[in-house]
PDB file of N, CA and C in Angstrom:
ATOM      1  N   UNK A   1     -10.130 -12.404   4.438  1.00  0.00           N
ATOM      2  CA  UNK A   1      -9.278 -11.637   3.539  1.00  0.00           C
ATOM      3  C   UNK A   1      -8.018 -11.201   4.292  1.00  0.00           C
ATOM      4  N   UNK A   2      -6.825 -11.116   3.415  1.00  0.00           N
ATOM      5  CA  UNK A   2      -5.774 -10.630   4.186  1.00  0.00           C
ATOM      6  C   UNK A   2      -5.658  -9.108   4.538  1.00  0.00           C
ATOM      7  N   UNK A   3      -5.193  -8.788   5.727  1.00  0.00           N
ATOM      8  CA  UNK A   3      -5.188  -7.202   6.028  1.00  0.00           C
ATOM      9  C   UNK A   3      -4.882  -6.685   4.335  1.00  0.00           C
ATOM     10  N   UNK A   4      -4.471  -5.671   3.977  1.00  0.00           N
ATOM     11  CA  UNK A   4      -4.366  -4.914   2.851  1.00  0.00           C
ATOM     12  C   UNK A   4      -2.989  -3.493   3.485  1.00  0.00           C
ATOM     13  N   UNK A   5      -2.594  -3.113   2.351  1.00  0.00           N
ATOM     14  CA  UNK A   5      -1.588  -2.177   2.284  1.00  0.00           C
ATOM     15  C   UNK A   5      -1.747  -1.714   1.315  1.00  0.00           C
ATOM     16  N   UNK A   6      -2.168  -0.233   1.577  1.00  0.00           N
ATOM     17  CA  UNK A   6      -3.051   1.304   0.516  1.00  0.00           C
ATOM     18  C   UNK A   6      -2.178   1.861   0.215  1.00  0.00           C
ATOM     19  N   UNK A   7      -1.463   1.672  -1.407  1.00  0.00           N
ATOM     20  CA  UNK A   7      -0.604   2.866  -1.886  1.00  0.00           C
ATOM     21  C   UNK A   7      -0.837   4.325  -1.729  1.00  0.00           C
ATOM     22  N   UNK A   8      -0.447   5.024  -1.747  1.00  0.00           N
ATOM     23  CA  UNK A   8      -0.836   6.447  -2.108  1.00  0.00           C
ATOM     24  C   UNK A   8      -2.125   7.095  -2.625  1.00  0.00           C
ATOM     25  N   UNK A   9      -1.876   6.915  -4.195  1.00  0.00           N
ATOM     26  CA  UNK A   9      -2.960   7.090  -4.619  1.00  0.00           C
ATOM     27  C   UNK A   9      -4.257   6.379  -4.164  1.00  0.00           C
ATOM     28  N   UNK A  10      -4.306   5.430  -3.801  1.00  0.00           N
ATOM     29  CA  UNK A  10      -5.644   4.490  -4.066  1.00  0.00           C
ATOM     30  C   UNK A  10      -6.214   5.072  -2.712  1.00  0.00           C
ATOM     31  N   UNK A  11      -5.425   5.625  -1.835  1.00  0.00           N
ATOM     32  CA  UNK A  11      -6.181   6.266  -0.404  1.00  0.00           C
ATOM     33  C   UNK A  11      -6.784   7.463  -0.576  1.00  0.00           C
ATOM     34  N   UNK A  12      -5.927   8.454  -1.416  1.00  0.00           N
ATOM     35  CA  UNK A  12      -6.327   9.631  -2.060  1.00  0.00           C
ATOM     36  C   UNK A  12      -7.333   9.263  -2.633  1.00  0.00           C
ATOM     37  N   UNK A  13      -7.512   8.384  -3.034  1.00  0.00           N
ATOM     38  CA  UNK A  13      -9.133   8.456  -4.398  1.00  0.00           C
ATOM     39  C   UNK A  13     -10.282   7.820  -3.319  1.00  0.00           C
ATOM     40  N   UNK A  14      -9.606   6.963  -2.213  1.00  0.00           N
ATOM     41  CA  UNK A  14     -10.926   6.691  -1.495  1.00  0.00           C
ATOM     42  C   UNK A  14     -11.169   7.673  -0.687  1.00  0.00           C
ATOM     43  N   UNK A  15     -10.284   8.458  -0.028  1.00  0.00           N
ATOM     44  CA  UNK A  15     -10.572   9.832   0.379  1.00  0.00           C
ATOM     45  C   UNK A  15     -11.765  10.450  -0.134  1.00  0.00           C
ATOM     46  N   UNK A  16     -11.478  10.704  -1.325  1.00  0.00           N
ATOM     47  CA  UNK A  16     -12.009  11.867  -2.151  1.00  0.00           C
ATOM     48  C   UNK A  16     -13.606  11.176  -2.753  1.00  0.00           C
ATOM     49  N   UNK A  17     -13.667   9.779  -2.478  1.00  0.00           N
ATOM     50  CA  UNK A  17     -14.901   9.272  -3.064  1.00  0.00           C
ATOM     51  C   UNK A  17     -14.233   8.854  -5.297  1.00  0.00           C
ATOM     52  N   UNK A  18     -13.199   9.289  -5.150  1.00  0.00           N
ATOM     53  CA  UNK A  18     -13.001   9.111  -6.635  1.00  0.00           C
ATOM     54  C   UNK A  18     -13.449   8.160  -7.342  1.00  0.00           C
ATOM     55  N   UNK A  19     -14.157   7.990  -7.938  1.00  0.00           N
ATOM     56  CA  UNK A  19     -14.409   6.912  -9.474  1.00  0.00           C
ATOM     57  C   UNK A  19     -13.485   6.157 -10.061  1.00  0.00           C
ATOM     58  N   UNK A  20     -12.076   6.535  -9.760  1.00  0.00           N
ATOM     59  CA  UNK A  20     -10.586   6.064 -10.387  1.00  0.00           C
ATOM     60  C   UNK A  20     -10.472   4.852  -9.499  1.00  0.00           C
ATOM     61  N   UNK A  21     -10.738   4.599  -8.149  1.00  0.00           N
ATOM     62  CA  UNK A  21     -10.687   3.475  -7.220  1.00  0.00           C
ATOM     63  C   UNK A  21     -11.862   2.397  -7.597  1.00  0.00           C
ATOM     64  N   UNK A  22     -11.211   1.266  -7.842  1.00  0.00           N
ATOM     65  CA  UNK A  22     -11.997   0.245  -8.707  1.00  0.00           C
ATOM     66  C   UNK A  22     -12.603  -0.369  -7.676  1.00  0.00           C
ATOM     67  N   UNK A  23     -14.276  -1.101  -7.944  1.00  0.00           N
ATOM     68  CA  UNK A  23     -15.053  -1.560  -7.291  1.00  0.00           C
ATOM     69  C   UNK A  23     -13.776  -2.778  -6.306  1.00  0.00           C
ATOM     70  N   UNK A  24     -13.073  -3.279  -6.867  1.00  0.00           N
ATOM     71  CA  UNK A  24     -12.755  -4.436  -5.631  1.00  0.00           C
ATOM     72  C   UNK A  24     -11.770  -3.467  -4.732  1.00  0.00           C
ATOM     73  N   UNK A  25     -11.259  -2.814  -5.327  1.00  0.00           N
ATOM     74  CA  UNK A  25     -10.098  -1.643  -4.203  1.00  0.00           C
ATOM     75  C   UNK A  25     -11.173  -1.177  -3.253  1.00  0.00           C
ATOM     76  N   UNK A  26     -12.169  -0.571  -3.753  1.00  0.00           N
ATOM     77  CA  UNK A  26     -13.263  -0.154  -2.535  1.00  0.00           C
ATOM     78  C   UNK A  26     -13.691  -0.982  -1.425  1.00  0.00           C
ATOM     79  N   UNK A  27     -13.901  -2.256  -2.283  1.00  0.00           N
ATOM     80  CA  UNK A  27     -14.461  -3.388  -1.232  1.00  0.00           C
ATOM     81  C   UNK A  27     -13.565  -3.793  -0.107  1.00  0.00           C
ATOM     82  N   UNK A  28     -12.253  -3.720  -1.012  1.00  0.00           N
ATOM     83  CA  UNK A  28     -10.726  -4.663   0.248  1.00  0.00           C
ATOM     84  C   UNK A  28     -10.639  -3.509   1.539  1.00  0.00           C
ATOM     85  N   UNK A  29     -10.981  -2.132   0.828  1.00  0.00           N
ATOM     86  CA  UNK A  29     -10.460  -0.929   1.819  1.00  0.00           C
ATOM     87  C   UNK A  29     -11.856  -0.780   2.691  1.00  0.00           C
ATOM     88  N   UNK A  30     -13.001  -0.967   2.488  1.00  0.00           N
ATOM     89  CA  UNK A  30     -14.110  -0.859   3.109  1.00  0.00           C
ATOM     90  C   UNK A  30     -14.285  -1.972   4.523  1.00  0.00           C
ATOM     91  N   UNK A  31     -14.101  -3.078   3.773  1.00  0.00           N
ATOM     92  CA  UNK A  31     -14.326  -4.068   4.318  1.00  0.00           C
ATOM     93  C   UNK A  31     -13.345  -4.933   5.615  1.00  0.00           C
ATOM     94  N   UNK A  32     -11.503  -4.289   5.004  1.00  0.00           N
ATOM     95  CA  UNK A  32     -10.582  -5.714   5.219  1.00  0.00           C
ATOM     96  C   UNK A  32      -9.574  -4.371   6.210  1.00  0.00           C
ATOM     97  N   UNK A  33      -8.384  -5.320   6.959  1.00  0.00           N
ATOM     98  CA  UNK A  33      -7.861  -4.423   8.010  1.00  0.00           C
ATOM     99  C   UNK A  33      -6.799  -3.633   6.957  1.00  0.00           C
ATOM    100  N   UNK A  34      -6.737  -2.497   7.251  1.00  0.00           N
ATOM    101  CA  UNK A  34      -5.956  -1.581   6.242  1.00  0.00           C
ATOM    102  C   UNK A  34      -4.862  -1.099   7.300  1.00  0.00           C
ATOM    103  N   UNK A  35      -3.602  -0.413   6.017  1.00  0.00           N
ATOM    104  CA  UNK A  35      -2.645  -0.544   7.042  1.00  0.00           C
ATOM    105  C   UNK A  35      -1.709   0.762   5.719  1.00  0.00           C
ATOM    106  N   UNK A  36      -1.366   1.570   5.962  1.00  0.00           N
ATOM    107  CA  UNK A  36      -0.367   2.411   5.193  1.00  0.00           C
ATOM    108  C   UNK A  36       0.688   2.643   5.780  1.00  0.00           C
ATOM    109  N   UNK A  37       1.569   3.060   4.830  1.00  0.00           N
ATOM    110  CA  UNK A  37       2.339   2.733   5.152  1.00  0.00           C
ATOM    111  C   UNK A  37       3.074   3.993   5.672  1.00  0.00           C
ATOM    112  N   UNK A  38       4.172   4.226   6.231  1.00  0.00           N
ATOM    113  CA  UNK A  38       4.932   5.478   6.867  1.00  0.00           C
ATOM    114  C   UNK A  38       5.333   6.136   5.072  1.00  0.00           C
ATOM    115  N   UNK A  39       6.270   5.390   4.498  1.00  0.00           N
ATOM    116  CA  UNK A  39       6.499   5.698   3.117  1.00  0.00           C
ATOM    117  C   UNK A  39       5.870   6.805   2.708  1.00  0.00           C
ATOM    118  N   UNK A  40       4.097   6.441   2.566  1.00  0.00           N
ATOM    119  CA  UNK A  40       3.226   7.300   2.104  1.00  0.00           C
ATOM    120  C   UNK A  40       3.146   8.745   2.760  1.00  0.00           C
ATOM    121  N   UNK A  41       3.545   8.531   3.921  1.00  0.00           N
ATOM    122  CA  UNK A  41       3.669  10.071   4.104  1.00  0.00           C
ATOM    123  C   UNK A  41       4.188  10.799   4.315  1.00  0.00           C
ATOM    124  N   UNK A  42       5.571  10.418   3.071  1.00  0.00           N
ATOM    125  CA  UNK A  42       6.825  11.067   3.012  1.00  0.00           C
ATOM    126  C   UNK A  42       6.054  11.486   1.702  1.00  0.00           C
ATOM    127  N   UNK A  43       5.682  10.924   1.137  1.00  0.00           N
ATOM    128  CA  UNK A  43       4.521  11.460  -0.212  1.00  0.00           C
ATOM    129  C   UNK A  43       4.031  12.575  -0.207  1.00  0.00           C
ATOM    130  N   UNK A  44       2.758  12.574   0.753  1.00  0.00           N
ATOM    131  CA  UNK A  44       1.588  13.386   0.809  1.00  0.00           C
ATOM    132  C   UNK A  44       1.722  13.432   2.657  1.00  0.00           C
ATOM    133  N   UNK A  45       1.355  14.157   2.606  1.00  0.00           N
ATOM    134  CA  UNK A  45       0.918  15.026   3.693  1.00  0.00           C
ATOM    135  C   UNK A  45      -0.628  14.674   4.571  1.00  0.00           C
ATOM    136  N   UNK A  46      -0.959  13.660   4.760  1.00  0.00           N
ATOM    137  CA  UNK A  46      -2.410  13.459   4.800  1.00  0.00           C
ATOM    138  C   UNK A  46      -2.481  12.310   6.732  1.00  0.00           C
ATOM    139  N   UNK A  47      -1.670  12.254   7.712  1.00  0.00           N
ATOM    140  CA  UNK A  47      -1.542  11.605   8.381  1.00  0.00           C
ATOM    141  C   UNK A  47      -3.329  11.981   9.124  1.00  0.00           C
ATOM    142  N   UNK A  48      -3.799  12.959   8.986  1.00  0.00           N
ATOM    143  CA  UNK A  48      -5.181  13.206   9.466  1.00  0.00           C
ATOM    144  C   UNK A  48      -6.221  12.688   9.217  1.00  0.00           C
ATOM    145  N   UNK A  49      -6.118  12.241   7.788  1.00  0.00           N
ATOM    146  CA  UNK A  49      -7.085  11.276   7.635  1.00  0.00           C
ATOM    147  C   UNK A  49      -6.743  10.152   7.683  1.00  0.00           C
ATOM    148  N   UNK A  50      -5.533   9.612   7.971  1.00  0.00           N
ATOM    149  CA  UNK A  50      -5.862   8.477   8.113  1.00  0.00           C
ATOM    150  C   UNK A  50      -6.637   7.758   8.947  1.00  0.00           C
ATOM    151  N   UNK A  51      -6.481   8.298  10.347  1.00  0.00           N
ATOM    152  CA  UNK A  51      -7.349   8.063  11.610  1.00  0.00           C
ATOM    153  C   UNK A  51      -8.655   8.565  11.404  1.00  0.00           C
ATOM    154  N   UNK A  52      -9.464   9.274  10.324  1.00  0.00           N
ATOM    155  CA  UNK A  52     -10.343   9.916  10.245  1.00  0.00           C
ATOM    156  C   UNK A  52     -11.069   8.697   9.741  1.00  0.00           C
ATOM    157  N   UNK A  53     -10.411   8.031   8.982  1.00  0.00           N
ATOM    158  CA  UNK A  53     -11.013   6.789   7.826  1.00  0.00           C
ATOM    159  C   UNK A  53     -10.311   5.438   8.521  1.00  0.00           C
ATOM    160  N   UNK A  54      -9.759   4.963   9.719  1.00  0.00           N
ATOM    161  CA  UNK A  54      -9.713   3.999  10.470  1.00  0.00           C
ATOM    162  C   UNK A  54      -8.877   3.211  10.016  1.00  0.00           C
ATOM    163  N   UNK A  55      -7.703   4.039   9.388  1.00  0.00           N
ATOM    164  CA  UNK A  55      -6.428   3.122   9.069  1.00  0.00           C
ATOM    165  C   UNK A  55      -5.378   3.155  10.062  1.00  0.00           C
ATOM    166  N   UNK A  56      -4.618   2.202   9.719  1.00  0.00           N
ATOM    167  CA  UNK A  56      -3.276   2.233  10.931  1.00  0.00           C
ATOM    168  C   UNK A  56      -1.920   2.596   9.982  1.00  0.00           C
ATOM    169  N   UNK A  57      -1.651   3.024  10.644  1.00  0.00           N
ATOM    170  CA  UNK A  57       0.068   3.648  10.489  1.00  0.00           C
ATOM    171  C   UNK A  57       1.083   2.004  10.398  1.00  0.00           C
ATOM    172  N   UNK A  58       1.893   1.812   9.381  1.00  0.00           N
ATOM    173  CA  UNK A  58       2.826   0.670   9.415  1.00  0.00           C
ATOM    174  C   UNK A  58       4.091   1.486   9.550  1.00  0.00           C
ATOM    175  N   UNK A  59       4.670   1.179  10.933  1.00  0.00           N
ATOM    176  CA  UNK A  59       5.855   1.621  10.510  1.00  0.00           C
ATOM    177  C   UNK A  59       7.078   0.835   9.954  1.00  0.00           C
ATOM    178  N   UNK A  60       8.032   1.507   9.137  1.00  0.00           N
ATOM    179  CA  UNK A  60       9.069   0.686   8.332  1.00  0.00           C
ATOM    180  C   UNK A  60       9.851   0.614   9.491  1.00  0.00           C
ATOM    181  N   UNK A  61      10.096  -0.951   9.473  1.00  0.00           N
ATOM    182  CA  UNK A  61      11.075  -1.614  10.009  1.00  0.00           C
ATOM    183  C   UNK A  61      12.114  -2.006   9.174  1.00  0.00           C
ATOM    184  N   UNK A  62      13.053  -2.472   9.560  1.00  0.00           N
ATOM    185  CA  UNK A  62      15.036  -2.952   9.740  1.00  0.00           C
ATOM    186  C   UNK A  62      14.764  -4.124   8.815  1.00  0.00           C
ATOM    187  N   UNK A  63      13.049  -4.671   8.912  1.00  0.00           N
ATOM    188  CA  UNK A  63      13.507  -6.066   8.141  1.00  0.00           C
ATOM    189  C   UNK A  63      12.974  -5.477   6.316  1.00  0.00           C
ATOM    190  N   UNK A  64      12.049  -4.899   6.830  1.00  0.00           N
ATOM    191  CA  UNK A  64      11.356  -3.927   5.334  1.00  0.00           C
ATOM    192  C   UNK A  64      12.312  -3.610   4.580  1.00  0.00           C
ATOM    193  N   UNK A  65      13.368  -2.715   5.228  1.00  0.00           N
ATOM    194  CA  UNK A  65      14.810  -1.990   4.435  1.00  0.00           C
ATOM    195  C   UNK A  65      15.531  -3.138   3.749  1.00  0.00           C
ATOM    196  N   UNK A  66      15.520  -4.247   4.527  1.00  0.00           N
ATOM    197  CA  UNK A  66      16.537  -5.519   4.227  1.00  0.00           C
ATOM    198  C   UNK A  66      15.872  -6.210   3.144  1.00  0.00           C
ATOM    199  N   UNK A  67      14.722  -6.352   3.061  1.00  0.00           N
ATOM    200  CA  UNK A  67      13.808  -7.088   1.696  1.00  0.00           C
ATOM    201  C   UNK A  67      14.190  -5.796   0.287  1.00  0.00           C
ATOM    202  N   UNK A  68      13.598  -4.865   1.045  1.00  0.00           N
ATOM    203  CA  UNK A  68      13.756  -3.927  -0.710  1.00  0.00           C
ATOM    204  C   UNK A  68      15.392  -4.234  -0.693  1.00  0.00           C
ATOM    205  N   UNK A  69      16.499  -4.368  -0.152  1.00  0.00           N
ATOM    206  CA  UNK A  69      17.471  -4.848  -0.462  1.00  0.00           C
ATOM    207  C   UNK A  69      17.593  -6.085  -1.762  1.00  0.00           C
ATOM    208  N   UNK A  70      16.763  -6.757  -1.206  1.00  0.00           N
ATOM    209  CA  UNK A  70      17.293  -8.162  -1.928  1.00  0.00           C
ATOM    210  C   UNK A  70      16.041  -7.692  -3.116  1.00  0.00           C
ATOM    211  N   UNK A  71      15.204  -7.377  -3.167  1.00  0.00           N
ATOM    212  CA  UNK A  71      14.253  -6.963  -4.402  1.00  0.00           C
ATOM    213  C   UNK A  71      14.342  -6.791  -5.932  1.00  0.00           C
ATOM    214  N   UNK A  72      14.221  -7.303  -6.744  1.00  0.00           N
ATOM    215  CA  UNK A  72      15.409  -7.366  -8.026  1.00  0.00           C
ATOM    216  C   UNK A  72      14.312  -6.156  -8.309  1.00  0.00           C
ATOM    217  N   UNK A  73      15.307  -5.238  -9.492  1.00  0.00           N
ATOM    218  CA  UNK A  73      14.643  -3.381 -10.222  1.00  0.00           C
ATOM    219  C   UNK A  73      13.422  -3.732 -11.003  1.00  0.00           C
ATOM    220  N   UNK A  74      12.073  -4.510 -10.789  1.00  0.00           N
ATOM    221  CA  UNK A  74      11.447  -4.627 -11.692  1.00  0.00           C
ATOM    222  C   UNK A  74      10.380  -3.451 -11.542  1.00  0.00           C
ATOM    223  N   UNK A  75      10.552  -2.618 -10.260  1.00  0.00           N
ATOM    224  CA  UNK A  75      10.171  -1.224  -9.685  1.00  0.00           C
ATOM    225  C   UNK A  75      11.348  -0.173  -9.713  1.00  0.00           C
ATOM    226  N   UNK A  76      11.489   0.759 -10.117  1.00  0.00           N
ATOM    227  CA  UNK A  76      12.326   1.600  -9.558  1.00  0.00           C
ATOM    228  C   UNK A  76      12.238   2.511  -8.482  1.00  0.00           C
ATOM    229  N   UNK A  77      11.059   2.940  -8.374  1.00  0.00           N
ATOM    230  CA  UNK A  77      10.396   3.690  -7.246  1.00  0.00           C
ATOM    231  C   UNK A  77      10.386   3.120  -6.123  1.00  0.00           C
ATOM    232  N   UNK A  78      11.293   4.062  -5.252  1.00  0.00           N
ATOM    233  CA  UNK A  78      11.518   3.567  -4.140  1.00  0.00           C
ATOM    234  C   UNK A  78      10.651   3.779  -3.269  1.00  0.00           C
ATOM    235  N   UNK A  79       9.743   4.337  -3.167  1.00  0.00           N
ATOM    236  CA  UNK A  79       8.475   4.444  -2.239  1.00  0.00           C
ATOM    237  C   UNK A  79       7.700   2.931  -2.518  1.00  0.00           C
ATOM    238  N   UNK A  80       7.465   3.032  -3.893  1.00  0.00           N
ATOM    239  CA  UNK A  80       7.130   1.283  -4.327  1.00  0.00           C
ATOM    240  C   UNK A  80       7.804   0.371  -3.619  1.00  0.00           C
ATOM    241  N   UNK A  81       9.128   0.611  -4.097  1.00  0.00           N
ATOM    242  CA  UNK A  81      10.110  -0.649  -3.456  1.00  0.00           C
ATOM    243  C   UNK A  81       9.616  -0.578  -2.134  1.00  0.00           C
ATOM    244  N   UNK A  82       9.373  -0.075  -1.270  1.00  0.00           N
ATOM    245  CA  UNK A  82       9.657  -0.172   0.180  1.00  0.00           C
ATOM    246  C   UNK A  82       7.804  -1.091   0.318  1.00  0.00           C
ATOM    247  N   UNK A  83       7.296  -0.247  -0.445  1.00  0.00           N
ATOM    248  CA  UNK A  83       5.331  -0.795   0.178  1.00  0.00           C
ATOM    249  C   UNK A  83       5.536  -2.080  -0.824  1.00  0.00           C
ATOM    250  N   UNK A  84       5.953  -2.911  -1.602  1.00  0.00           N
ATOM    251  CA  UNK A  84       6.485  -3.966  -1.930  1.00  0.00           C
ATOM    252  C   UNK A  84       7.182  -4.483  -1.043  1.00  0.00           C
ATOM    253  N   UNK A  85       7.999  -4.365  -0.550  1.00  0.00           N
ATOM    254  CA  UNK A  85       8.213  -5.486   0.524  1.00  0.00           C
ATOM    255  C   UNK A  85       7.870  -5.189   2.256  1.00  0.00           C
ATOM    256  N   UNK A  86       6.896  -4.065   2.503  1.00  0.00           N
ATOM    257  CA  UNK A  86       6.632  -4.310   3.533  1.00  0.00           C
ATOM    258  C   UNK A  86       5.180  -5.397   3.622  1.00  0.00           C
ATOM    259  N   UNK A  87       4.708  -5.182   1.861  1.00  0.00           N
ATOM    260  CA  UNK A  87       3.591  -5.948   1.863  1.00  0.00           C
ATOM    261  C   UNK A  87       3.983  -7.744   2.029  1.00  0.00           C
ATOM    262  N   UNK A  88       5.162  -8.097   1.200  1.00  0.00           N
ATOM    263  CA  UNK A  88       5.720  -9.012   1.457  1.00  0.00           C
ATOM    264  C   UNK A  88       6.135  -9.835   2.995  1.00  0.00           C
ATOM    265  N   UNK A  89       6.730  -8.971   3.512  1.00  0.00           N
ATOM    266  CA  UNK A  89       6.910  -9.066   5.069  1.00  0.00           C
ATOM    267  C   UNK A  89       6.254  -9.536   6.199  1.00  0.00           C
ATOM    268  N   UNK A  90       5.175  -8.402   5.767  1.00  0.00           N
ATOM    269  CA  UNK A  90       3.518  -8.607   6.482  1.00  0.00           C
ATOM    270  C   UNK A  90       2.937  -9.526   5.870  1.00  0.00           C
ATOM    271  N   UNK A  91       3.007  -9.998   4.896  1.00  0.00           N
ATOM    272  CA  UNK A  91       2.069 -10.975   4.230  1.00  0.00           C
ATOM    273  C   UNK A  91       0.666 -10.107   4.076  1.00  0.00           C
ATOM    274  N   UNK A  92       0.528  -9.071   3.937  1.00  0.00           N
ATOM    275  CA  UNK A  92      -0.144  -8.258   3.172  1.00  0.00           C
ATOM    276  C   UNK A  92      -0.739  -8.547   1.703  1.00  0.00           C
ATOM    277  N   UNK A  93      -2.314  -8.283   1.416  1.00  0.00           N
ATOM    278  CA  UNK A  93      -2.367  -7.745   0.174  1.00  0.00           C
ATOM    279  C   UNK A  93      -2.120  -6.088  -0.386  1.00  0.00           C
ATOM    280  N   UNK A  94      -1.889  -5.963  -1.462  1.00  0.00           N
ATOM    281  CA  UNK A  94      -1.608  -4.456  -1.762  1.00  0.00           C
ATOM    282  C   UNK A  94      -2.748  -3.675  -2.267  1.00  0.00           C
ATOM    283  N   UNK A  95      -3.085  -2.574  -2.216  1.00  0.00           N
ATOM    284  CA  UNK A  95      -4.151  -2.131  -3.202  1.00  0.00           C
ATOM    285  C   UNK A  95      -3.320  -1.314  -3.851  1.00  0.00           C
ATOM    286  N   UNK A  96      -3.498  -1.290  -5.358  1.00  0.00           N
ATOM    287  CA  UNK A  96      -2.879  -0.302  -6.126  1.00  0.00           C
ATOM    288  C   UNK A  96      -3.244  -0.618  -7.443  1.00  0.00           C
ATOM    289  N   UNK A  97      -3.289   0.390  -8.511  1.00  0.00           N
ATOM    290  CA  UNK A  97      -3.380  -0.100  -9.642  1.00  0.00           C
ATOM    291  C   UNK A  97      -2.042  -0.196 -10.535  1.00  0.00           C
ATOM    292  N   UNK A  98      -1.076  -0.266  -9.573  1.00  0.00           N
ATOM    293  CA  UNK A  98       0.678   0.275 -10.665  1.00  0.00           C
ATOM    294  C   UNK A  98       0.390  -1.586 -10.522  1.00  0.00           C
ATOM    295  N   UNK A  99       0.480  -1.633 -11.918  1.00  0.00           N
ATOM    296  CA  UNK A  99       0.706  -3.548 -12.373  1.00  0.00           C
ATOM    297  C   UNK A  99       2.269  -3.892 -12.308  1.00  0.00           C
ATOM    298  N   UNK A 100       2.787  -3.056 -12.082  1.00  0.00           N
ATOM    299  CA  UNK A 100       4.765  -3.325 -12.128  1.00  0.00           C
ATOM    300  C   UNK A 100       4.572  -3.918 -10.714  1.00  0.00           C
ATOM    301  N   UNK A 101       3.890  -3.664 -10.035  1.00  0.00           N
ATOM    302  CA  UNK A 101       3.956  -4.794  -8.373  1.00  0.00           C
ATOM    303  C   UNK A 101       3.596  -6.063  -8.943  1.00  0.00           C
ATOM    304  N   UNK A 102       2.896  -6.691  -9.728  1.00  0.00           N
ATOM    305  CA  UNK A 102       2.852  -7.839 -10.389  1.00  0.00           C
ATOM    306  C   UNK A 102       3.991  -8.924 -10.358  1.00  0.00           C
ATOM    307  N   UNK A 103       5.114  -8.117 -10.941  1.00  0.00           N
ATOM    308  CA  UNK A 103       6.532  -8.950 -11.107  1.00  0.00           C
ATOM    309  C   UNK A 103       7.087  -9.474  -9.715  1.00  0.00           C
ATOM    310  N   UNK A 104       6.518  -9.037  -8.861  1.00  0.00           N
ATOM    311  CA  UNK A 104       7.085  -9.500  -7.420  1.00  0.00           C
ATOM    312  C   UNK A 104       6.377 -10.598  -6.551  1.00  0.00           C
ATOM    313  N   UNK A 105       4.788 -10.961  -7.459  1.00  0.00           N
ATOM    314  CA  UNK A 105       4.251 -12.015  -6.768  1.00  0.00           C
ATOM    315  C   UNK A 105       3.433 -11.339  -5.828  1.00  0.00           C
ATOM    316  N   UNK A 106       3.350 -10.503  -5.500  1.00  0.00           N
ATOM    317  CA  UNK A 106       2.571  -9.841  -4.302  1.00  0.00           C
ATOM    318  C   UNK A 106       0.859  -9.340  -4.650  1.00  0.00           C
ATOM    319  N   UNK A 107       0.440 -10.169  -3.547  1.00  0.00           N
ATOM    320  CA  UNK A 107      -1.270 -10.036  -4.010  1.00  0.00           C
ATOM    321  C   UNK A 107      -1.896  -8.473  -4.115  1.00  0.00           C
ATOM    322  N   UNK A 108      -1.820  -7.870  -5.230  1.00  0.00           N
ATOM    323  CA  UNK A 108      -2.480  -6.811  -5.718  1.00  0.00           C
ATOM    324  C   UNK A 108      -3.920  -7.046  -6.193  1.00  0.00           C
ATOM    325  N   UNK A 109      -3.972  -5.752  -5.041  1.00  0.00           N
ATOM    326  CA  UNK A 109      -5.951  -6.021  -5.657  1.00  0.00           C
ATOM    327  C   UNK A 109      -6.456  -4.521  -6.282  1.00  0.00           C
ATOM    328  N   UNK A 110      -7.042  -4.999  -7.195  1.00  0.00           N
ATOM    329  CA  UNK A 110      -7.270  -3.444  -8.136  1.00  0.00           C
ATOM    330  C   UNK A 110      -7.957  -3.901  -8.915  1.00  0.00           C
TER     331      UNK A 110
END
């Protein structure tokens, strides 16, 4: 399986044990190398668990900024935009359930 890249929410709900995180989001994040992104924790506030739950920190790079550049608006959210093409970059899958990552081709698993 390809490493994976954990939106926001979908870390929050595996955090929390939530029911809202769908059986294959559980499996990719249980199972596959996970990776969040810096983005996210301009979000939320949560850099403690990440290491608690054995994720790695991605930091945004020069080439990340340069892809959401060329990215046509089928996202407006720029926290999106950015974990959209760092997933791109990396050749990442995404976990998330926002289906507007769809339009970009990028392997969303949810």
């Amino acid at each position: 399986m390809k490493p994976v890249l954990i939106d926001t929410h979908a870390l929050l709900w595996w955090i929390a044990g939530d029911k809202q995180l769908s059986a294959k989001a559980h499996q990719a994040i249980a199972t596959g190398d996970c990776y969040f992104s810096m983005a996210g924790c301009w979000e939320t506030a949560i850099k403690e668990e990440l290491a608690a739950n054995g994720i790695a920190l991605l930091p945004i790079e020069f080439r990340h900024v340069m892809r959401v550049a060329q990215l046509p608006f089928h996202h407006r959210d720029p926290f999106d935009r950015l974990l959209i093409a760092q997933a791109m970059e990396e050749d990442f899958a995404l976990v998330s359930r926002d289906s507007h990552f769809d339009a970009y081709g990028v392997n969303r698993i949810w």
